[in-house]
C-alpha atoms as a PDB file:
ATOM      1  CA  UNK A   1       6.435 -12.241   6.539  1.00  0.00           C
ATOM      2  CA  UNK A   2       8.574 -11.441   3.796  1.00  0.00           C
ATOM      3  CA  UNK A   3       7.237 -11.442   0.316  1.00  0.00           C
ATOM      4  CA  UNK A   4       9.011 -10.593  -3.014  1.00  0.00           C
ATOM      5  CA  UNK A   5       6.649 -10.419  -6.147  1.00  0.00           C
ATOM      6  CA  UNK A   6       8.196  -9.959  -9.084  1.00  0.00           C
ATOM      7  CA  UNK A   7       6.437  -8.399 -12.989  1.00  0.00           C
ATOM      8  CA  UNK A   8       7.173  -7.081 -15.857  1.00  0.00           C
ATOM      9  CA  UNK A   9       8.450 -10.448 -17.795  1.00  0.00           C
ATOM     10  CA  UNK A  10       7.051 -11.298 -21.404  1.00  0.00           C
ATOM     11  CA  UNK A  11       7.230 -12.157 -24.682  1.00  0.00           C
ATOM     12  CA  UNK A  12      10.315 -10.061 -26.948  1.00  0.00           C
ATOM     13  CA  UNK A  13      11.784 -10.005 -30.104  1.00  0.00           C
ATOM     14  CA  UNK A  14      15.482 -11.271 -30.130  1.00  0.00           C
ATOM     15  CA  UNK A  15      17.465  -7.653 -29.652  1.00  0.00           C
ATOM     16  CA  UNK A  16      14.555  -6.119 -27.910  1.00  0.00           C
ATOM     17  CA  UNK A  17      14.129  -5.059 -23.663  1.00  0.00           C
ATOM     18  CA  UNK A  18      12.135  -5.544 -20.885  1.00  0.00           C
ATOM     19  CA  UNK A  19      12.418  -4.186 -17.703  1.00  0.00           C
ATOM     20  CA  UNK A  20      11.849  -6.303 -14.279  1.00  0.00           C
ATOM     21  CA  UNK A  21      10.599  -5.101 -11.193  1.00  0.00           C
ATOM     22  CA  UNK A  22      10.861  -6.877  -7.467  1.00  0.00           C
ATOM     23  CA  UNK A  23       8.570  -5.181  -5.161  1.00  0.00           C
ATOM     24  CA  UNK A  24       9.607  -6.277  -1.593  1.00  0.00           C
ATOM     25  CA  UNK A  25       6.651  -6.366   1.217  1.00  0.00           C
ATOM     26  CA  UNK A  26       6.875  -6.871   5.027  1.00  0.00           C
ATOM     27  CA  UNK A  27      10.520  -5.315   5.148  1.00  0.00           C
ATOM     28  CA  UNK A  28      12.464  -2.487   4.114  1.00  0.00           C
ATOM     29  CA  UNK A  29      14.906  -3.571   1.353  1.00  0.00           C
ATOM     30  CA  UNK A  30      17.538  -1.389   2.423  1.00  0.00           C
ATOM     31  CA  UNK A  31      18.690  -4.257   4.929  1.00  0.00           C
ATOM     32  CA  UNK A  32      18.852  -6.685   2.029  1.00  0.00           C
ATOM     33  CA  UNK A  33      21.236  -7.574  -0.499  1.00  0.00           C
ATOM     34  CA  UNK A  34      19.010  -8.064  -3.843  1.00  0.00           C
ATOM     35  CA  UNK A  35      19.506 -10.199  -6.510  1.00  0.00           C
ATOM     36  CA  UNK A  36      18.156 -11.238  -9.617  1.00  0.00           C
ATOM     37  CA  UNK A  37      18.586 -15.305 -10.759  1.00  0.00           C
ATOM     38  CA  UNK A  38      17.301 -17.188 -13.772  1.00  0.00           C
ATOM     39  CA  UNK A  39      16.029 -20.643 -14.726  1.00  0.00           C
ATOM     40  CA  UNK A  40      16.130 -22.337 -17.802  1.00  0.00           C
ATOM     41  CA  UNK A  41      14.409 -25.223 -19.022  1.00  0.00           C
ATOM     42  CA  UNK A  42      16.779 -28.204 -17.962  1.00  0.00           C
ATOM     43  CA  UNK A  43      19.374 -25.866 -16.571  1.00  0.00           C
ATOM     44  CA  UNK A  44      20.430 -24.740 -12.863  1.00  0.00           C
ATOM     45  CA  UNK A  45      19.466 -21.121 -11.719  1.00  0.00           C
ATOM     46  CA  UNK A  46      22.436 -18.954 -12.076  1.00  0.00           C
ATOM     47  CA  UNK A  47      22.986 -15.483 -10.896  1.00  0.00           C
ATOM     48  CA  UNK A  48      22.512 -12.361 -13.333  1.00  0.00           C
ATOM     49  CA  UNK A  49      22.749  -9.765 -11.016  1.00  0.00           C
ATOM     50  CA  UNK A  50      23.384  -8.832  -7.769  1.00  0.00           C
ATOM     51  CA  UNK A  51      23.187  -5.143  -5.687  1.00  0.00           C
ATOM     52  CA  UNK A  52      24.505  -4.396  -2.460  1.00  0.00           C
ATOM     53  CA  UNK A  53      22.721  -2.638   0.048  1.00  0.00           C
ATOM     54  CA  UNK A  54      25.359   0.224  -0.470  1.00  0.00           C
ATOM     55  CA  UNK A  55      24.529  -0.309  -4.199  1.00  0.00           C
ATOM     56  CA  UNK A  56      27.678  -1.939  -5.564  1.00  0.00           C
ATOM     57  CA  UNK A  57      26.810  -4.387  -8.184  1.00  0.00           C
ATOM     58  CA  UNK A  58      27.771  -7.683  -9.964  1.00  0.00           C
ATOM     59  CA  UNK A  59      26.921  -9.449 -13.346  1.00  0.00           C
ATOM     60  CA  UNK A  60      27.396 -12.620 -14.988  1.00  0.00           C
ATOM     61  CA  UNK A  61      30.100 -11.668 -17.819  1.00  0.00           C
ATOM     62  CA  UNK A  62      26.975 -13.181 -20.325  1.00  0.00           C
ATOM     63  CA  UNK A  63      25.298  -9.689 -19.391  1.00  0.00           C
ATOM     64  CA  UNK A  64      27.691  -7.344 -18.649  1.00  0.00           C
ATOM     65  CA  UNK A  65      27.070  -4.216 -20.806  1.00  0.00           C
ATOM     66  CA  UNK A  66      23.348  -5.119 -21.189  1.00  0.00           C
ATOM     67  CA  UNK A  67      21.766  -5.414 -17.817  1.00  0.00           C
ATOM     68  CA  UNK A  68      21.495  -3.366 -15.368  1.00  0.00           C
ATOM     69  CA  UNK A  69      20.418  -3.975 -11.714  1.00  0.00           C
ATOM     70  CA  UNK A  70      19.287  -1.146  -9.517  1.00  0.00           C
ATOM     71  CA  UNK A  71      17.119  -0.499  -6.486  1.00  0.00           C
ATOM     72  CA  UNK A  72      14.854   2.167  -5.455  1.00  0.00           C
ATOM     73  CA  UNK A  73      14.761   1.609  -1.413  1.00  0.00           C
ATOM     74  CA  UNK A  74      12.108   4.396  -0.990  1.00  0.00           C
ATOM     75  CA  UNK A  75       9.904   2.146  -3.273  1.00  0.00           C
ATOM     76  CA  UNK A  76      11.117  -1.002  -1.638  1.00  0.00           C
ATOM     77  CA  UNK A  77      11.806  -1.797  -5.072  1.00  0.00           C
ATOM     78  CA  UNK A  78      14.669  -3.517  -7.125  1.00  0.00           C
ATOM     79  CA  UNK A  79      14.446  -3.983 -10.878  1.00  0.00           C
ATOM     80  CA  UNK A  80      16.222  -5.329 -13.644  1.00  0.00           C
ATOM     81  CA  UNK A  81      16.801  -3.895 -17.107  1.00  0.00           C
ATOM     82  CA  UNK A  82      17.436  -6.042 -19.546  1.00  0.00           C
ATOM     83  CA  UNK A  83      18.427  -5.315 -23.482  1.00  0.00           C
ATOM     84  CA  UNK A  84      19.916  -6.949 -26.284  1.00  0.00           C
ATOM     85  CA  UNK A  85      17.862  -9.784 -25.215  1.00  0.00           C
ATOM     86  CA  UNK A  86      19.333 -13.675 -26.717  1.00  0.00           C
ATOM     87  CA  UNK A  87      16.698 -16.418 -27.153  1.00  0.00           C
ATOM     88  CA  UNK A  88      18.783 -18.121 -25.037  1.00  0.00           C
ATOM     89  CA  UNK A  89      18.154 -15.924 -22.074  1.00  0.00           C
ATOM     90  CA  UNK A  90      14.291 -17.738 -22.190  1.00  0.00           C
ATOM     91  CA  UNK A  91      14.114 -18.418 -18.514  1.00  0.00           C
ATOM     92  CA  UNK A  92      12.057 -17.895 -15.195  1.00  0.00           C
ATOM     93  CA  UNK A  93      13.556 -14.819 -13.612  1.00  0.00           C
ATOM     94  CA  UNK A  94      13.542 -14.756  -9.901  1.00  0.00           C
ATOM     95  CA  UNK A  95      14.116 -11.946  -7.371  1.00  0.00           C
ATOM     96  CA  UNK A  96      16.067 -13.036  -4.184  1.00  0.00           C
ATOM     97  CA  UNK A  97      16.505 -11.518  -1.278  1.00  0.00           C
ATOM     98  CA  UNK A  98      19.200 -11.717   1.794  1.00  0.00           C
ATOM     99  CA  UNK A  99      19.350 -10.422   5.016  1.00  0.00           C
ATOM    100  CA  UNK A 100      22.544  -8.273   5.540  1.00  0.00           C
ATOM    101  CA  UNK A 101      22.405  -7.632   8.854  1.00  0.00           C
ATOM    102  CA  UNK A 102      22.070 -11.150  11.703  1.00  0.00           C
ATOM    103  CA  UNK A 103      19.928 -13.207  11.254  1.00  0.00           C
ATOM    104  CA  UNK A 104      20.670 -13.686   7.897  1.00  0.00           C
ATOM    105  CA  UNK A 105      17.563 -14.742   5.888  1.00  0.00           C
ATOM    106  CA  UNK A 106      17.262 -15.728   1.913  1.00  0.00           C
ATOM    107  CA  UNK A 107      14.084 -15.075   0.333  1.00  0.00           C
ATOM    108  CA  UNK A 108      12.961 -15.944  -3.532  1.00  0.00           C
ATOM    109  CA  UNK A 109      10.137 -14.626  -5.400  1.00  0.00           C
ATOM    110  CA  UNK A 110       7.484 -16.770  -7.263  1.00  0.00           C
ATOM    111  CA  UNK A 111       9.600 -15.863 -10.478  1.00  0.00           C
ATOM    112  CA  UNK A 112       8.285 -13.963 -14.141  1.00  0.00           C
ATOM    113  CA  UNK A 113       8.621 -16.249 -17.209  1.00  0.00           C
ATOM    114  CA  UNK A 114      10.844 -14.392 -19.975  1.00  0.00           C
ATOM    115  CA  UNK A 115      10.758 -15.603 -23.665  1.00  0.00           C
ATOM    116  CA  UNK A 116      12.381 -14.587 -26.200  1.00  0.00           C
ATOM    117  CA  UNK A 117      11.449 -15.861 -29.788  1.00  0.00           C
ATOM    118  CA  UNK A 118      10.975 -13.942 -33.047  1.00  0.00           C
END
């Protein structure tokens, strides 16, 4: 069974970072394309970042410049920096997960609540 958890959300100042971490369990994430998605109030989840399993990446143009996705396979580990944080990037931010290689599989973590509010 494949689980994602993901930590490291919070409470931050407008301007200020967190970092988000995706630890992957009953797999090895280097057969996975990772991503990360958030979920506003109201709002559809939308794609912030994605990785490849050869490690190419993709961002929404809203955080190009101040995300960054990456992915630590021997940790079975993918994380998400985040700076110059907007109040209106308040969202649940959820790790997915999809099987590169046949059968391919989606999985979604439970998600990490982000706020950001002076």
């Amino acid at each position: 069974q494949v689980q994602l958890v993901e930590s490291g959300g919070g409470l931050v100042q407008p301007g200020g970072s967190l970092k988000l971490s995706c630890i992957v369990s009953g797999s090895i994430i280097s057969i996975y394309h990772m991503g990360w998605y958030r979920q506003a109030p109201g709002k559809q989840r939308e794609l912030v970042a994605g990785i490849t399993t050869s490690g190419s990446t993709n961002y929404d143009d809203s955080v190009k410049g101040r995300f960054t996705i990456s992915r630590d396979n021997a940790k079975n580990t993918v994380y998400l920096q985040m700076n110059s944080l907007k109040p209106e990037e308040t969202a649940v931010y959820y790790c997915h997960a999809r099987r590169a290689v046949p059968p391919t599989l989606d999985y979604w973590g439970q998600g990490t609540q982000v706020t950001v509010s002076s």
